[in-house]
N, C-alpha and C. Protein backbone atom coordinates (compact mmCIF):
# COMPACT_ATOMS: atom_id res chain seq x y z
N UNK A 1 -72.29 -52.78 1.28
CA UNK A 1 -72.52 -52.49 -0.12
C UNK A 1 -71.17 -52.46 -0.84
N UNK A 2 -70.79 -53.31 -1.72
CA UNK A 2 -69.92 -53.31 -2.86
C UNK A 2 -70.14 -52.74 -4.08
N UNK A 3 -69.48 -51.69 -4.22
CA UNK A 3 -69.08 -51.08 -5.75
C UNK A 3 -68.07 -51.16 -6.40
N UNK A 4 -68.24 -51.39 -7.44
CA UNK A 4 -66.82 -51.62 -8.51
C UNK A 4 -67.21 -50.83 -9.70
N UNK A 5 -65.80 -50.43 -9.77
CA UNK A 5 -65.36 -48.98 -11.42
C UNK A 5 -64.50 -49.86 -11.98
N UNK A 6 -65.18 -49.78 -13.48
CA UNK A 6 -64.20 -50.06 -14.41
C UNK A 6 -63.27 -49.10 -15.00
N UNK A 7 -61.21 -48.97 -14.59
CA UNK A 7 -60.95 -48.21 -14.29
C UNK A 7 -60.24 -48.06 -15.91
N UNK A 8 -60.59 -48.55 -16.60
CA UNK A 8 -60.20 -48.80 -17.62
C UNK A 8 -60.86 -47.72 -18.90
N UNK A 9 -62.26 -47.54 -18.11
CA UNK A 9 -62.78 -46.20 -19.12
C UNK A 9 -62.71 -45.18 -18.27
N UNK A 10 -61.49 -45.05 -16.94
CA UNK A 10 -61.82 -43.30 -16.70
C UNK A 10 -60.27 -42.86 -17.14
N UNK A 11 -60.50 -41.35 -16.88
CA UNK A 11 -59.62 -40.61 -17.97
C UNK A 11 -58.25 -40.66 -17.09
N UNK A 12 -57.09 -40.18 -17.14
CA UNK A 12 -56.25 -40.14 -16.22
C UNK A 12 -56.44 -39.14 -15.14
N UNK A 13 -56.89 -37.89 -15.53
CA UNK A 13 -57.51 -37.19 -14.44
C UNK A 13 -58.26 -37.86 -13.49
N UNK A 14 -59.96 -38.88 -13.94
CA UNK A 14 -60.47 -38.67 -13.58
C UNK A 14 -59.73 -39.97 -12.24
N UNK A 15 -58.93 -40.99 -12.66
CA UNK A 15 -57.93 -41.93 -11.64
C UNK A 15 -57.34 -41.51 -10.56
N UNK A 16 -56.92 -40.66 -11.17
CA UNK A 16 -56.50 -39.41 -9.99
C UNK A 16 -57.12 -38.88 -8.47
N UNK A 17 -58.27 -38.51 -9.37
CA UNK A 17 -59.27 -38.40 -8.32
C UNK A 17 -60.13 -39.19 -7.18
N UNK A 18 -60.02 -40.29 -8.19
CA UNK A 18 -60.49 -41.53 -7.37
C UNK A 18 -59.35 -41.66 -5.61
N UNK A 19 -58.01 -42.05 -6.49
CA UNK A 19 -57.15 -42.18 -5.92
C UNK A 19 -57.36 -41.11 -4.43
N UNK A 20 -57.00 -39.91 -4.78
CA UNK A 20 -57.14 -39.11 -3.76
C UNK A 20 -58.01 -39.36 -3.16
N UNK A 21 -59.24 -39.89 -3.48
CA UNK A 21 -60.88 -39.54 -2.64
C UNK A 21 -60.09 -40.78 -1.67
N UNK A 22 -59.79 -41.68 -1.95
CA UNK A 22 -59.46 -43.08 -1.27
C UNK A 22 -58.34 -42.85 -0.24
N UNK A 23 -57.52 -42.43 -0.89
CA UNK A 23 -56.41 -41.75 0.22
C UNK A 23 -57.08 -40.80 1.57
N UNK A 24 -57.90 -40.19 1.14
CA UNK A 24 -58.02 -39.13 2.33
C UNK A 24 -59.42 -40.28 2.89
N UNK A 25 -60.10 -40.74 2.35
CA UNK A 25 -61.09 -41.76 3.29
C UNK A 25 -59.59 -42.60 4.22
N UNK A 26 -59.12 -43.15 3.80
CA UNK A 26 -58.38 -44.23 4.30
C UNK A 26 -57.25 -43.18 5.60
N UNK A 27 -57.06 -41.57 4.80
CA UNK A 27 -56.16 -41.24 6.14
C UNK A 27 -57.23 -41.06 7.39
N UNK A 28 -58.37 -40.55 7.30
CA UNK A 28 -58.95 -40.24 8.16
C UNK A 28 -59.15 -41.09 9.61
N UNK A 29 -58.81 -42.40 9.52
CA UNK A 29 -58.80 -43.47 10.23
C UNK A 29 -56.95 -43.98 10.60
N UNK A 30 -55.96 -42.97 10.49
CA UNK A 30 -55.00 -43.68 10.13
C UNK A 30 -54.26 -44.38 11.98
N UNK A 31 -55.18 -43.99 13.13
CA UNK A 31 -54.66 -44.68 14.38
C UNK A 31 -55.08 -45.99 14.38
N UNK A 32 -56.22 -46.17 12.95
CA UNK A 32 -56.44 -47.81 13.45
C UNK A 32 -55.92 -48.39 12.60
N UNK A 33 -54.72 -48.15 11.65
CA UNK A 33 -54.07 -48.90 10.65
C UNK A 33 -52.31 -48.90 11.26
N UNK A 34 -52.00 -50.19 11.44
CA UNK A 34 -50.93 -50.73 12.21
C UNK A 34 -49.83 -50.73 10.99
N UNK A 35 -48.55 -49.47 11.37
CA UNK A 35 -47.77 -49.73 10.39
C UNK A 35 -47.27 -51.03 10.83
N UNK A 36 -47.10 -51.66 9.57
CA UNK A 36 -46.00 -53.14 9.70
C UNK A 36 -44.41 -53.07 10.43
N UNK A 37 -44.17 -54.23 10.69
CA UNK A 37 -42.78 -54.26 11.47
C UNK A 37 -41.69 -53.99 10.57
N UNK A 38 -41.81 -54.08 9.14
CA UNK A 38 -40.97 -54.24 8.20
C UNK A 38 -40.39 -52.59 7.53
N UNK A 39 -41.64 -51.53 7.86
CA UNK A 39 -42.14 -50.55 7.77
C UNK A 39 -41.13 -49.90 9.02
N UNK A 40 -41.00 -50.12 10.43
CA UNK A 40 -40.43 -49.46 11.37
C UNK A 40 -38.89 -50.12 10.93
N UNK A 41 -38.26 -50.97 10.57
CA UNK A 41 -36.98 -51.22 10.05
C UNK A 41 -36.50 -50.82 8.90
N UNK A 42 -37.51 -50.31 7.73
CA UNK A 42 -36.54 -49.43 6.86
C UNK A 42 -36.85 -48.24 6.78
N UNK A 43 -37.18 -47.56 8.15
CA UNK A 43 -37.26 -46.28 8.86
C UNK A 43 -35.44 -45.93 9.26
N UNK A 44 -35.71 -47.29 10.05
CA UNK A 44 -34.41 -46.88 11.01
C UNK A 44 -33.20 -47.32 10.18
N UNK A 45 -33.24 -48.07 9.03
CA UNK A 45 -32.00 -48.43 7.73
C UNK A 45 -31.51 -46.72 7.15
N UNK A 46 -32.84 -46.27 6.79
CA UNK A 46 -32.57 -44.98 6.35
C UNK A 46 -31.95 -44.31 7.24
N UNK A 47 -31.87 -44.20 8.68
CA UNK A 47 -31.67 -43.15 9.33
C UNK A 47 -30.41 -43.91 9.76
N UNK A 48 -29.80 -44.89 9.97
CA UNK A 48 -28.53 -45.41 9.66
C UNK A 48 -27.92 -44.81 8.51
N UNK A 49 -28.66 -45.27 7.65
CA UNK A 49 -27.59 -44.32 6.56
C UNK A 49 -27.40 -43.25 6.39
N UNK A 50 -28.05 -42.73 6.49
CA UNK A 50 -28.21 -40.95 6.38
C UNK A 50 -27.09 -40.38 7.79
N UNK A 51 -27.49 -41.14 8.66
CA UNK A 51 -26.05 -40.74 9.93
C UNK A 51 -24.62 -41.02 9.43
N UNK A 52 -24.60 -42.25 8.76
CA UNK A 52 -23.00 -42.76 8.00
C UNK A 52 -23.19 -41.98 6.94
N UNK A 53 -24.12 -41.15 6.53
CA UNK A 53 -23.00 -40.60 5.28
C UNK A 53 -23.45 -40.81 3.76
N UNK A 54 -24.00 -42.09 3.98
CA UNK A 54 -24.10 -43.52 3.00
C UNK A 54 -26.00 -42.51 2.28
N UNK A 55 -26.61 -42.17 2.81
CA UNK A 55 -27.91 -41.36 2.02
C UNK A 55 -27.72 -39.74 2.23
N UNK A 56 -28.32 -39.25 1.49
CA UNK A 56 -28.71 -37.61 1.61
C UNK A 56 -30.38 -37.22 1.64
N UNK A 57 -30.17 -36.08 1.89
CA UNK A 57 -31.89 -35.38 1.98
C UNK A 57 -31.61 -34.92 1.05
N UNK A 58 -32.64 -34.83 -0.36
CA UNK A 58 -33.25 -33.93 -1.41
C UNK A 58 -34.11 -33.09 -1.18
N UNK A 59 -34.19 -32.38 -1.92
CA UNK A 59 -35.74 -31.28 -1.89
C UNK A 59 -36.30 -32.14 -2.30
N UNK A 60 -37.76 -32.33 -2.10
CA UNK A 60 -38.89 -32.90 -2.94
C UNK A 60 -38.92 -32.29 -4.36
N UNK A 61 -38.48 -31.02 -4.53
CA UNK A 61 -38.84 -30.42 -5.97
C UNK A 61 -37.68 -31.14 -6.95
N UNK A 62 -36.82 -31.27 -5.81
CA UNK A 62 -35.36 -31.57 -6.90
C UNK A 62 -35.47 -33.19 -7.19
N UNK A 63 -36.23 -33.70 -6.26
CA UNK A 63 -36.59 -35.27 -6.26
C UNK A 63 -37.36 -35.93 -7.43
N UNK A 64 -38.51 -35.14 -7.38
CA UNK A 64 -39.62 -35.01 -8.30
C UNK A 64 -38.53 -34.94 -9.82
N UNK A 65 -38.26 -33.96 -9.99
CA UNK A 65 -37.48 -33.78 -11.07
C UNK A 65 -37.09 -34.90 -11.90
N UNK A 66 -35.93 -35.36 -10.16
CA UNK A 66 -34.59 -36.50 -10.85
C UNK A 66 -36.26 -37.80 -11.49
N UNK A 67 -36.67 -38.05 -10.85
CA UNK A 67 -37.26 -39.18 -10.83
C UNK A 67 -38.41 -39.13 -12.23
N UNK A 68 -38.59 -38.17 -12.60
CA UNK A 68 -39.56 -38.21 -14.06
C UNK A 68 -38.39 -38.25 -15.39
N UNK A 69 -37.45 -37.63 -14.41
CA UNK A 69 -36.18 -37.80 -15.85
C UNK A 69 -36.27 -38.99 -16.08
N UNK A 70 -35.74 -39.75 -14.56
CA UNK A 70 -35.28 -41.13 -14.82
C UNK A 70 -36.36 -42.31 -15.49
N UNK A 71 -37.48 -41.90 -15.39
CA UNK A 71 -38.58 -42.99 -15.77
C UNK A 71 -39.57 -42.32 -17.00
N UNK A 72 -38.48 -41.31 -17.67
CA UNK A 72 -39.40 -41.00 -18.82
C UNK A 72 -38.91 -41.90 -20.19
């Protein structure tokens, strides 16, 4: 069975919600979804950098922050 929403008349809340419902259907299964190879190499880029020096760890709160500044 195929259903389709026109996402165009729901509210931003209600996108939201969608979103989430889809996310947690889709985690519930997540041993049969194969991260990509491309996916395990900019794992280990990050963790190269972050050993050189070259990245840092943020808080998520302080992350969140920088990143609505930057794209408001």
């Amino acid at each position: 069975m195929q259903s389709t929403i026109n996402i165009n008349n729901l509210s931003r809340e209600e996108k939201l919600k969608v979103m989430e419902e889809i996310w947690e259907d889709l985690s519930r299964d997540e041993e049969e979804v194969e991260s990509p190879n491309w996916h395990q190499e900019a794992l280990k880029e990050t963790e190269r950098r972050l050993s050189s020096g070259q990245e840092k760890i943020v808080d998520w709160q302080v992350a969140k922050k920088e990143l609505r500044e930057r794209f408001e």
